[in-house]
N, C-alpha and C. Protein backbone atom coordinates (compact mmCIF):
# COMPACT_ATOMS: atom_id res chain seq x y z
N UNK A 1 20.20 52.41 22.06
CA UNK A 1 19.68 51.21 22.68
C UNK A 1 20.68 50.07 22.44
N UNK A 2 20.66 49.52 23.38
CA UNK A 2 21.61 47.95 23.60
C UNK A 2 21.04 47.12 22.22
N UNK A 3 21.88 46.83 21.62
CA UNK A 3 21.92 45.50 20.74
C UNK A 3 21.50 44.61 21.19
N UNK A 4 20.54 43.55 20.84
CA UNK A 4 20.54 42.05 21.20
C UNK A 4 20.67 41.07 20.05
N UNK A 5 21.83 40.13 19.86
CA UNK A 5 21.74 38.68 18.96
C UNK A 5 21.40 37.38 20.24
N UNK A 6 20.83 37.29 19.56
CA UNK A 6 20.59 35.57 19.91
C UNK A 6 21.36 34.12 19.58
N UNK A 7 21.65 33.66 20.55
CA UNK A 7 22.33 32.30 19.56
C UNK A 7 21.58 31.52 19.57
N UNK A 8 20.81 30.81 19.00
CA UNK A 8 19.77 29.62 18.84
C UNK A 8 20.68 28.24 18.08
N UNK A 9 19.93 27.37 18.10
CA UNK A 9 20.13 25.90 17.99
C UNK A 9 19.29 24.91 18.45
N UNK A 10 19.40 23.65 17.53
CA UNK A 10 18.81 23.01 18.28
C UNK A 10 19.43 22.07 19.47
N UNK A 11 19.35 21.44 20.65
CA UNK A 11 19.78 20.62 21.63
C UNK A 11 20.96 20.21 21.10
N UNK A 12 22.07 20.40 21.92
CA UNK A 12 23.06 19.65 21.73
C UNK A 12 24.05 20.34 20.28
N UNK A 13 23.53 21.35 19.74
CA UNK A 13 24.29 22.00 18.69
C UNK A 13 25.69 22.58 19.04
N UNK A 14 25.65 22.54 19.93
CA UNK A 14 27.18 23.32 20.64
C UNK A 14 26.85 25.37 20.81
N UNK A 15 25.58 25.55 20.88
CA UNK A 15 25.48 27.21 21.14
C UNK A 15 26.46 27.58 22.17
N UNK A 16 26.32 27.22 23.32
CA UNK A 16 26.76 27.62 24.48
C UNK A 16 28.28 27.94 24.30
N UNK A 17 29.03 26.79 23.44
CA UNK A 17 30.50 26.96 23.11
C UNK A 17 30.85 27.95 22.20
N UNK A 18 30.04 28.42 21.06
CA UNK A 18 29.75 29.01 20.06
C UNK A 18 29.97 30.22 20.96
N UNK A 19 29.12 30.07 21.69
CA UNK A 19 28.75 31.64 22.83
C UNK A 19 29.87 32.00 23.26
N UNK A 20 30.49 31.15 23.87
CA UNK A 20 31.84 31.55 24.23
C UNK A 20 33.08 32.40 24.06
N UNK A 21 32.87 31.37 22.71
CA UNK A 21 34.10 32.26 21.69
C UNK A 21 33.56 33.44 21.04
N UNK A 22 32.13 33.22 21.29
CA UNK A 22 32.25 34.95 20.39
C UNK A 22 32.07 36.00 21.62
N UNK A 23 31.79 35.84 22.90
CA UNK A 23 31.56 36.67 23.67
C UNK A 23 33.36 36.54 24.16
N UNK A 24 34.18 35.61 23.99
CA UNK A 24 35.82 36.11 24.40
C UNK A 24 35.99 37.05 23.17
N UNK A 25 36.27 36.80 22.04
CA UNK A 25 36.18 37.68 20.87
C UNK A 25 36.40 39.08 21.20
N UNK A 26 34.71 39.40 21.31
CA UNK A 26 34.48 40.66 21.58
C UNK A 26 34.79 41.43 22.78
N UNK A 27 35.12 40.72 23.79
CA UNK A 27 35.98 41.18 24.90
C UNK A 27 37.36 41.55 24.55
N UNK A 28 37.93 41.01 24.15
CA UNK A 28 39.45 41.18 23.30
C UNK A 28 39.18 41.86 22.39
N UNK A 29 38.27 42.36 22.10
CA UNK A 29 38.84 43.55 20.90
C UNK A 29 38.09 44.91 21.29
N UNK A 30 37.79 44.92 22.92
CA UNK A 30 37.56 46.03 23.53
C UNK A 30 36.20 46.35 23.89
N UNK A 31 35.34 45.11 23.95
CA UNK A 31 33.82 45.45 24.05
C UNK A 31 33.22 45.10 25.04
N UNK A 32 32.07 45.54 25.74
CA UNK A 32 31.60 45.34 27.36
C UNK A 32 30.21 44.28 26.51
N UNK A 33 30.19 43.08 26.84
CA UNK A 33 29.20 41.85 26.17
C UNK A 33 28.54 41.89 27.48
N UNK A 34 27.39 41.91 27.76
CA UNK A 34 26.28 41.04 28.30
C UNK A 34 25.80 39.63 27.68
N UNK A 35 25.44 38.96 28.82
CA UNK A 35 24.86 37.67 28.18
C UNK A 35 23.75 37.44 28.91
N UNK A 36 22.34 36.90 28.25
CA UNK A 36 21.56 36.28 29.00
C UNK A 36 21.21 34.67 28.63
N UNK A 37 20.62 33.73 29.56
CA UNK A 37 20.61 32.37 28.83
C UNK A 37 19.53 32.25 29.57
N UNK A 38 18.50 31.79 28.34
CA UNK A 38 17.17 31.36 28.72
C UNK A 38 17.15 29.70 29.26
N UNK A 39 16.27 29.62 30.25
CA UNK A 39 16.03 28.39 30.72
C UNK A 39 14.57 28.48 30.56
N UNK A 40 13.97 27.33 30.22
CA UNK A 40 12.46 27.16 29.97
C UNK A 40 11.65 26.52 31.10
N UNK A 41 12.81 26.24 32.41
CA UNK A 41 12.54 25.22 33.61
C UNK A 41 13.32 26.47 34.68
N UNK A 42 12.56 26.04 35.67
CA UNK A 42 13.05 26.70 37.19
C UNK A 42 14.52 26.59 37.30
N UNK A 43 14.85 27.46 37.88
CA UNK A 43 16.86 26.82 38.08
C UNK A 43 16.70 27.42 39.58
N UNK A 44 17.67 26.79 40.59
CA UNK A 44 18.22 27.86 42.12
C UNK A 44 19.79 28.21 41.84
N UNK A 45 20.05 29.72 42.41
CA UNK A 45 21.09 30.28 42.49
C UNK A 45 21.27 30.20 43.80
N UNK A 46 20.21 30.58 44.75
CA UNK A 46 20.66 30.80 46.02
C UNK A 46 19.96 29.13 46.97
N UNK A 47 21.20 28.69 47.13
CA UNK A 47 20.64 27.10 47.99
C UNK A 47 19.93 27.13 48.87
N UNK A 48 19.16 25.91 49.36
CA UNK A 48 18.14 26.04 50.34
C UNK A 48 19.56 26.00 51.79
N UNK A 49 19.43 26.48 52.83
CA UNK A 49 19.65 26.68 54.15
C UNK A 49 21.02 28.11 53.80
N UNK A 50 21.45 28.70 53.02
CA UNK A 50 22.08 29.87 52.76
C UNK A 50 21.31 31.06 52.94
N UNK A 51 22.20 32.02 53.26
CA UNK A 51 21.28 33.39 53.94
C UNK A 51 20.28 34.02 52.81
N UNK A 52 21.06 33.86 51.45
CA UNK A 52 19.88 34.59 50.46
C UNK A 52 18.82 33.61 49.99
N UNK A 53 18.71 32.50 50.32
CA UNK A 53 18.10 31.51 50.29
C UNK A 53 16.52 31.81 51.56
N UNK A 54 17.47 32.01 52.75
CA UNK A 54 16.11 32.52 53.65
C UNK A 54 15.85 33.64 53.43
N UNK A 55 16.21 34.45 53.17
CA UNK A 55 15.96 35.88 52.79
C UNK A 55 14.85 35.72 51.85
N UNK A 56 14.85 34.96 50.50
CA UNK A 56 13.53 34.77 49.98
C UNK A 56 12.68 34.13 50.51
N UNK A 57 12.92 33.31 51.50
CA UNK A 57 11.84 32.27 52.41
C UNK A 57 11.25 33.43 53.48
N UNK A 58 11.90 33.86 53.89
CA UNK A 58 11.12 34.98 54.53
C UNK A 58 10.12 36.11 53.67
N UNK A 59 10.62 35.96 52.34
CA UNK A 59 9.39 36.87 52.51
C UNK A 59 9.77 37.90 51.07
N UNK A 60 11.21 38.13 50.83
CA UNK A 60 11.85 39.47 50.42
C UNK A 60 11.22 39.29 48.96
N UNK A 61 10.58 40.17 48.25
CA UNK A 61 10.58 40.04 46.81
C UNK A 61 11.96 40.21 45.64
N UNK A 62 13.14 40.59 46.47
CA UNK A 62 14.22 40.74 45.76
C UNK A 62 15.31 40.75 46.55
N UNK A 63 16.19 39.69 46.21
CA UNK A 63 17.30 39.67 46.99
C UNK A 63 18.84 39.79 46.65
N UNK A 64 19.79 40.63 46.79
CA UNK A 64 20.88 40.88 46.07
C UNK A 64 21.97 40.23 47.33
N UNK A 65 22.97 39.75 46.35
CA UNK A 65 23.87 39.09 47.19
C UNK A 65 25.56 39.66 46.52
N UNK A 66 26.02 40.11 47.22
CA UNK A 66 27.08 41.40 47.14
C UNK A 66 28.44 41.19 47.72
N UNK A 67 29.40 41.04 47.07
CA UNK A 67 30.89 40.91 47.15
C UNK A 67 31.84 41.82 46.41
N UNK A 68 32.87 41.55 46.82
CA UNK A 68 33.91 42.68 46.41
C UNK A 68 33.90 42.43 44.73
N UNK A 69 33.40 41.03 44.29
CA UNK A 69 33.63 40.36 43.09
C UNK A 69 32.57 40.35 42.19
N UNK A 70 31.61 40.19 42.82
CA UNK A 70 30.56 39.66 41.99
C UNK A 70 29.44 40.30 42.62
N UNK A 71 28.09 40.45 41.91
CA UNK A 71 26.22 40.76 42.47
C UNK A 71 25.44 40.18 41.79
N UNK A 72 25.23 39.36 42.60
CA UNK A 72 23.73 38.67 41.75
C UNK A 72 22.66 39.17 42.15
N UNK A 73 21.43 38.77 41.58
CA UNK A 73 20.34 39.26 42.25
C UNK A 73 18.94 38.71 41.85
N UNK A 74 18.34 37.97 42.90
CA UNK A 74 17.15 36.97 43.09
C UNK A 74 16.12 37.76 43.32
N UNK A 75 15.35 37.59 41.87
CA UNK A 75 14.06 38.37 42.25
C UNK A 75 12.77 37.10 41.74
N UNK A 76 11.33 37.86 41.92
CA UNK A 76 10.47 37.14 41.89
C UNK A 76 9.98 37.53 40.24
N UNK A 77 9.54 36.58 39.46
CA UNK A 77 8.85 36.96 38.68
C UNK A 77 7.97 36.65 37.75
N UNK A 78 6.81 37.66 37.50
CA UNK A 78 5.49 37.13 37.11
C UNK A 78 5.23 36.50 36.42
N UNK A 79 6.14 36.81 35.37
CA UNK A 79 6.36 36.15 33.44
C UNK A 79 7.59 35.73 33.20
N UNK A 80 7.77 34.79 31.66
CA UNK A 80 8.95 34.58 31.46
C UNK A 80 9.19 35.79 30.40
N UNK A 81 10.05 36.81 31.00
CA UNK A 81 10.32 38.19 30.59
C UNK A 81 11.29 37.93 29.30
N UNK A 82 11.25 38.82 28.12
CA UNK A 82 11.29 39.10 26.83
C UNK A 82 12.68 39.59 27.37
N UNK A 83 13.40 39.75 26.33
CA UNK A 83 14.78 40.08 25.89
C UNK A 83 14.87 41.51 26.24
N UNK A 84 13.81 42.18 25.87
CA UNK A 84 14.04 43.74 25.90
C UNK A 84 13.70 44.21 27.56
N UNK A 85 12.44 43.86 27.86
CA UNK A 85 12.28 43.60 29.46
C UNK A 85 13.33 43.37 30.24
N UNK A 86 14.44 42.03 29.92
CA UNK A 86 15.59 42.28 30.80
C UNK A 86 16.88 43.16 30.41
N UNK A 87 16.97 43.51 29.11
CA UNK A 87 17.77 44.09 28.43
C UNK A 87 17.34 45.79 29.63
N UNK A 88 16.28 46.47 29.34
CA UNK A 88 15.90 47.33 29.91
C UNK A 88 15.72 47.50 31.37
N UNK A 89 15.83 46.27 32.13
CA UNK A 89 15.99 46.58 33.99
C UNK A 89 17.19 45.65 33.67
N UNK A 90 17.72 45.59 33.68
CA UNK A 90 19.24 44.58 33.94
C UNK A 90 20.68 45.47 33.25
N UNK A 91 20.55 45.71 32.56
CA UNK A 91 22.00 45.78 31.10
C UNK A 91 22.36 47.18 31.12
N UNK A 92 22.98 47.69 32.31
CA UNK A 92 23.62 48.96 31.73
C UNK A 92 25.50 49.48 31.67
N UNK A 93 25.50 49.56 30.47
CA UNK A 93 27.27 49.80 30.16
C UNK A 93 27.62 48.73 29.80
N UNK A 94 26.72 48.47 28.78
CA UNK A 94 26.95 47.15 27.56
C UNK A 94 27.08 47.71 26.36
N UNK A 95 27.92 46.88 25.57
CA UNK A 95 28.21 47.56 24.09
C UNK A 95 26.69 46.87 23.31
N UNK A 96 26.69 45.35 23.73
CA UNK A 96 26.31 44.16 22.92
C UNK A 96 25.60 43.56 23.91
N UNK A 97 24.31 42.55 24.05
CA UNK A 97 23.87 41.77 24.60
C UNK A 97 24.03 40.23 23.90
N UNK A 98 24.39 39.29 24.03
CA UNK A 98 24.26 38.37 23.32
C UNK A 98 23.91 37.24 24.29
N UNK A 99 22.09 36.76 23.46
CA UNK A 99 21.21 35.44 24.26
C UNK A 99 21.82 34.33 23.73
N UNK A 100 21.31 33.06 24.74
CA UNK A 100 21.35 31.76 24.24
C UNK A 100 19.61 31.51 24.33
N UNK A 101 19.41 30.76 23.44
CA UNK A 101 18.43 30.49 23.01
C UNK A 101 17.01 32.07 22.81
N UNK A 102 15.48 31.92 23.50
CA UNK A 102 15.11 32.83 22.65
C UNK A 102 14.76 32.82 21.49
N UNK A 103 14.36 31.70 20.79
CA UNK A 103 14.70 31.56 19.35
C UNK A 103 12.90 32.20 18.94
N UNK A 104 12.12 31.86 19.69
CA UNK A 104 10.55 32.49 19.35
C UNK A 104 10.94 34.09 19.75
N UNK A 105 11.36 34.83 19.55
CA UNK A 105 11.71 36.51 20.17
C UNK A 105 11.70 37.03 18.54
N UNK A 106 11.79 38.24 18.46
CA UNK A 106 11.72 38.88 17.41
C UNK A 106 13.38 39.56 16.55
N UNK A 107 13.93 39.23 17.88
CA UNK A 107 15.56 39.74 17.65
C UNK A 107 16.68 39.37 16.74
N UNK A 108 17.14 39.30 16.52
CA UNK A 108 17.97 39.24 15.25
C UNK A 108 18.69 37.72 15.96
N UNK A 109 19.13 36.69 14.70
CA UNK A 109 19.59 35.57 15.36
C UNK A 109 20.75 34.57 14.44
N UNK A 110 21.52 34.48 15.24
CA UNK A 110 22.23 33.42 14.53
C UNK A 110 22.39 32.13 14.90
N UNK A 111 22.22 31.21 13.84
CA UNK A 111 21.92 29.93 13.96
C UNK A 111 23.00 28.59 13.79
N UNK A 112 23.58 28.27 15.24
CA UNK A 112 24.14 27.31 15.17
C UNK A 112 23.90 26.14 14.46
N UNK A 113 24.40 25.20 13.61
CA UNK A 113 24.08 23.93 13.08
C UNK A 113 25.05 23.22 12.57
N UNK A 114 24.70 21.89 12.87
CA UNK A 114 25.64 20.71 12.53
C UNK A 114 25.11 19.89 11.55
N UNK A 115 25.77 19.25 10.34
CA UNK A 115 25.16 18.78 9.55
C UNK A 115 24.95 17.42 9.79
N UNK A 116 25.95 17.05 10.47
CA UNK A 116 26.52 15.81 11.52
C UNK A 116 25.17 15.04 11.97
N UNK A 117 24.14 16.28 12.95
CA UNK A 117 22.96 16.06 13.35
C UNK A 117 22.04 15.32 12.53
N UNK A 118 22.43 15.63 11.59
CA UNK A 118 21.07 15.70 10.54
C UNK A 118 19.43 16.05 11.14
N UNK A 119 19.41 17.50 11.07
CA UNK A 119 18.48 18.05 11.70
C UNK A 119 18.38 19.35 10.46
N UNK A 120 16.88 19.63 10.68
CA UNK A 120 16.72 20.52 9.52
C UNK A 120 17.01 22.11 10.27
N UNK A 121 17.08 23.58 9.69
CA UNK A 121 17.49 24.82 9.92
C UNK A 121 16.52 24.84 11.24
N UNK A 122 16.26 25.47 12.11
CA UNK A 122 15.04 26.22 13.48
C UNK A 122 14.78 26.89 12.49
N UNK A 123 15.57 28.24 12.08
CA UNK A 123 14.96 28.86 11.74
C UNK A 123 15.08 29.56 10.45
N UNK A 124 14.12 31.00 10.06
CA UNK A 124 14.07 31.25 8.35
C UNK A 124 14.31 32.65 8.44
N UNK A 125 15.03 33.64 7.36
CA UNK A 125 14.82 34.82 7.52
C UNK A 125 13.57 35.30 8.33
N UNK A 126 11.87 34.70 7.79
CA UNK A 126 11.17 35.21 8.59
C UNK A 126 11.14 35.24 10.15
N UNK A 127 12.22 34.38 10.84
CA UNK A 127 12.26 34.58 12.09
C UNK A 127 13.74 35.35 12.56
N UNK A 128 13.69 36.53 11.61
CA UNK A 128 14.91 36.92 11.57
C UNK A 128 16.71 36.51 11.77
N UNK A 129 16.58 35.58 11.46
CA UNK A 129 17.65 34.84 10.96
C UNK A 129 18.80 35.93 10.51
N UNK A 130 19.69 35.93 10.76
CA UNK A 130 21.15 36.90 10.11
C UNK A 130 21.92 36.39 9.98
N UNK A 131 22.20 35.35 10.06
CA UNK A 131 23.78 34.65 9.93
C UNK A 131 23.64 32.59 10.58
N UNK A 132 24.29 32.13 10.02
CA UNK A 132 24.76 30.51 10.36
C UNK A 132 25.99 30.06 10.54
N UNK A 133 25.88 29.87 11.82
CA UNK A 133 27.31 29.19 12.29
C UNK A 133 27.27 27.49 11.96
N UNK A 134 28.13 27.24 11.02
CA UNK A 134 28.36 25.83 10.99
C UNK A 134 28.33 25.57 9.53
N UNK A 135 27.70 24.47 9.31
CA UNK A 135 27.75 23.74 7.99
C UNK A 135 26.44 23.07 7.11
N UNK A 136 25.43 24.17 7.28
CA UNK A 136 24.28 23.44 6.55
C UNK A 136 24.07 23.18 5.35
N UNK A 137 23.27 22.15 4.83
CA UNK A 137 23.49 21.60 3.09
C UNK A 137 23.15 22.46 2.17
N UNK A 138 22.04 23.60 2.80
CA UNK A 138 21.27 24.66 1.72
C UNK A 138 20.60 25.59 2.59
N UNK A 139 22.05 26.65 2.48
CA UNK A 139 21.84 27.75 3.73
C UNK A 139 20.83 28.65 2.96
N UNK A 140 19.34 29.55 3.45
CA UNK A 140 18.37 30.16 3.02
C UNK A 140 19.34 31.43 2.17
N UNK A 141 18.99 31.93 0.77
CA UNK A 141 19.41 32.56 0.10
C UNK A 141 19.97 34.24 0.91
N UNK A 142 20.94 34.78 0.92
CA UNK A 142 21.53 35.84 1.58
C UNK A 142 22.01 36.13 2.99
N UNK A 143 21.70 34.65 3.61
CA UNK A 143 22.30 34.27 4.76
C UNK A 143 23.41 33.77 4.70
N UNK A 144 24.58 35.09 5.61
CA UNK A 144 25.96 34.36 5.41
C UNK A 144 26.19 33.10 6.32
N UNK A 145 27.10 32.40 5.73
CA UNK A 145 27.54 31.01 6.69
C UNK A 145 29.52 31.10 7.31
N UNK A 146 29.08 31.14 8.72
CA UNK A 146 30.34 31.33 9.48
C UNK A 146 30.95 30.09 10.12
N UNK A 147 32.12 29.79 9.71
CA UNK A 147 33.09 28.78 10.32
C UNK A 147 32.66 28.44 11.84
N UNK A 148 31.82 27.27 12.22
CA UNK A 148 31.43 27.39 13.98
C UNK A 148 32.59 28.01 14.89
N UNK A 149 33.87 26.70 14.13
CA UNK A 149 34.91 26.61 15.33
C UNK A 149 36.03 28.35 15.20
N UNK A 150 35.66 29.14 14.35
CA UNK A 150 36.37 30.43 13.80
C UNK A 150 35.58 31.87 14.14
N UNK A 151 35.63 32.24 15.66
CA UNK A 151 34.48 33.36 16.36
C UNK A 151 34.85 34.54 15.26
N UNK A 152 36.10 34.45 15.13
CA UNK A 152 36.90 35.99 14.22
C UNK A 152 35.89 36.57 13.32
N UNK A 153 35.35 35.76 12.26
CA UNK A 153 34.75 36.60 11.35
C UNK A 153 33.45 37.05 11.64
N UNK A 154 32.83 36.28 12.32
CA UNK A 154 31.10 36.58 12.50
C UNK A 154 31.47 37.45 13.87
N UNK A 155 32.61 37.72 14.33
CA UNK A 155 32.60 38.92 15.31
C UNK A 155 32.59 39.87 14.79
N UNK A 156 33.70 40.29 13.19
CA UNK A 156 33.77 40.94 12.86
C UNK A 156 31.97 41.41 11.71
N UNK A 157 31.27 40.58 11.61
CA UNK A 157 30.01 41.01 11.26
C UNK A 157 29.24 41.52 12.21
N UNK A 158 29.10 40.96 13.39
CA UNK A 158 28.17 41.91 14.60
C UNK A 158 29.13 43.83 14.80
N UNK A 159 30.38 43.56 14.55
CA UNK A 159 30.69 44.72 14.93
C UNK A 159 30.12 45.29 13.58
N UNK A 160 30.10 45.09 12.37
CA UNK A 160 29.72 46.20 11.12
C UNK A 160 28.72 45.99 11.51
N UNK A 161 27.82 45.44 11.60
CA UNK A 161 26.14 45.21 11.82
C UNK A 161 25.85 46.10 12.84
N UNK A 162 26.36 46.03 14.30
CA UNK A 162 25.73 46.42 15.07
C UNK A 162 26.15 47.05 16.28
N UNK A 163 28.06 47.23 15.93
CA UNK A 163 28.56 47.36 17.20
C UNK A 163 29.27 49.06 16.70
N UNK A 164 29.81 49.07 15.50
CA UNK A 164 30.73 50.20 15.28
C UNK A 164 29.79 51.64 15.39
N UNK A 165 28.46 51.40 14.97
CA UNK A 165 27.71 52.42 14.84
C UNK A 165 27.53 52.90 16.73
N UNK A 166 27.08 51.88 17.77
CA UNK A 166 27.39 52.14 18.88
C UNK A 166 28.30 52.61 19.14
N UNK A 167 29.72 52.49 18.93
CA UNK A 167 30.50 52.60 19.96
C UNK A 167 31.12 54.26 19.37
N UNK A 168 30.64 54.26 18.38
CA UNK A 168 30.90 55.85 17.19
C UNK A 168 30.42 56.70 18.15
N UNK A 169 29.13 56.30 18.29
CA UNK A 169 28.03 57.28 18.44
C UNK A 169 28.71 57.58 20.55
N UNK A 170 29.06 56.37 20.96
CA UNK A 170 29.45 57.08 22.29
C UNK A 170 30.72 57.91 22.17
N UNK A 171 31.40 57.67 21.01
CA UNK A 171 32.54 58.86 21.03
C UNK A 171 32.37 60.23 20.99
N UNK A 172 30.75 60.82 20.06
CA UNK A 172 30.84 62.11 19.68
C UNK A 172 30.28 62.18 20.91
């Protein structure tokens, strides 16, 4: 089964950049990353008067839009679907999944923070917490703390954590 980490933070923590560098990271050192990014508000991909745009105005419950480059694909849906839900219809020939935000999910997570903010941790081992990117005053006992602006090492922890045993196991 696909891995999922989470990057959580609070507003304005810099996740998304965080995200970045660790999803270039792991591309450069040979790994197929998925990403998903939760929005808690409606977003449009396909504009109003564009063909996949009427295509859902007409009617379609799912609409894929297809180039030599790229596939997206606009569907309808009932709930705001869980990590594993899209992990399981979305994600195949991924080493790694790695979310932005997600932080109420059960999945393993690492926690951007700035001390700068002055904002207290999101979250605690009990919300499975594994690791902290940044600089907090009194990181929870056995939680390692990773350099924000330095993807290198906390890449190299998802791969012992969660990537080498994958990519073993597709060799035999």
């Amino acid at each position: 089964m696909v891995p999922i980490v989470s990057i959580v933070g609070k507003s304005d923590s810099g996740k998304t950049t965080f995200l970045e560098k660790v999803v270039k990271t792991l591309v450069n050192r040979g790994y197929k990353v998925g990403t998903i990014k939760h929005d808690a508000h409606s977003f449009e991909i396909d504009h109003q008067g564009k063909d996949s745009w009427r295509h859902k105005q007409a009617g379609a419950a799912v609409t894929v839009i297809s180039s030599p480059a790229k596939i997206a694909l606009v569907a309808d849906a009932d709930h705001d679907h869980t990590l594993a839900e899209l992990r399981d219809k979305f994600f195949r020939d991924v080493h790694i999944i790695v979310s932005e935000g997600y932080k109420r999910e059960t999945h393993p997570k690492i926690e951007v923070f700035r001390s700068e903010l002055r904002r207290e941790l999101l979250c605690t081992t009990d919300d499975n917490l594994i690791a902290i990117a940044g600089d907090p005053p009194d990181p929870p006992a056995g939680i390692p703390v990773f350099d924000l602006n330095d993807p290198g090492p906390i890449c190299n922890y998802l791969e012992e954590r969660f990537l080498r045993k994958e990519t073993n196991a597709d060799e035999q």
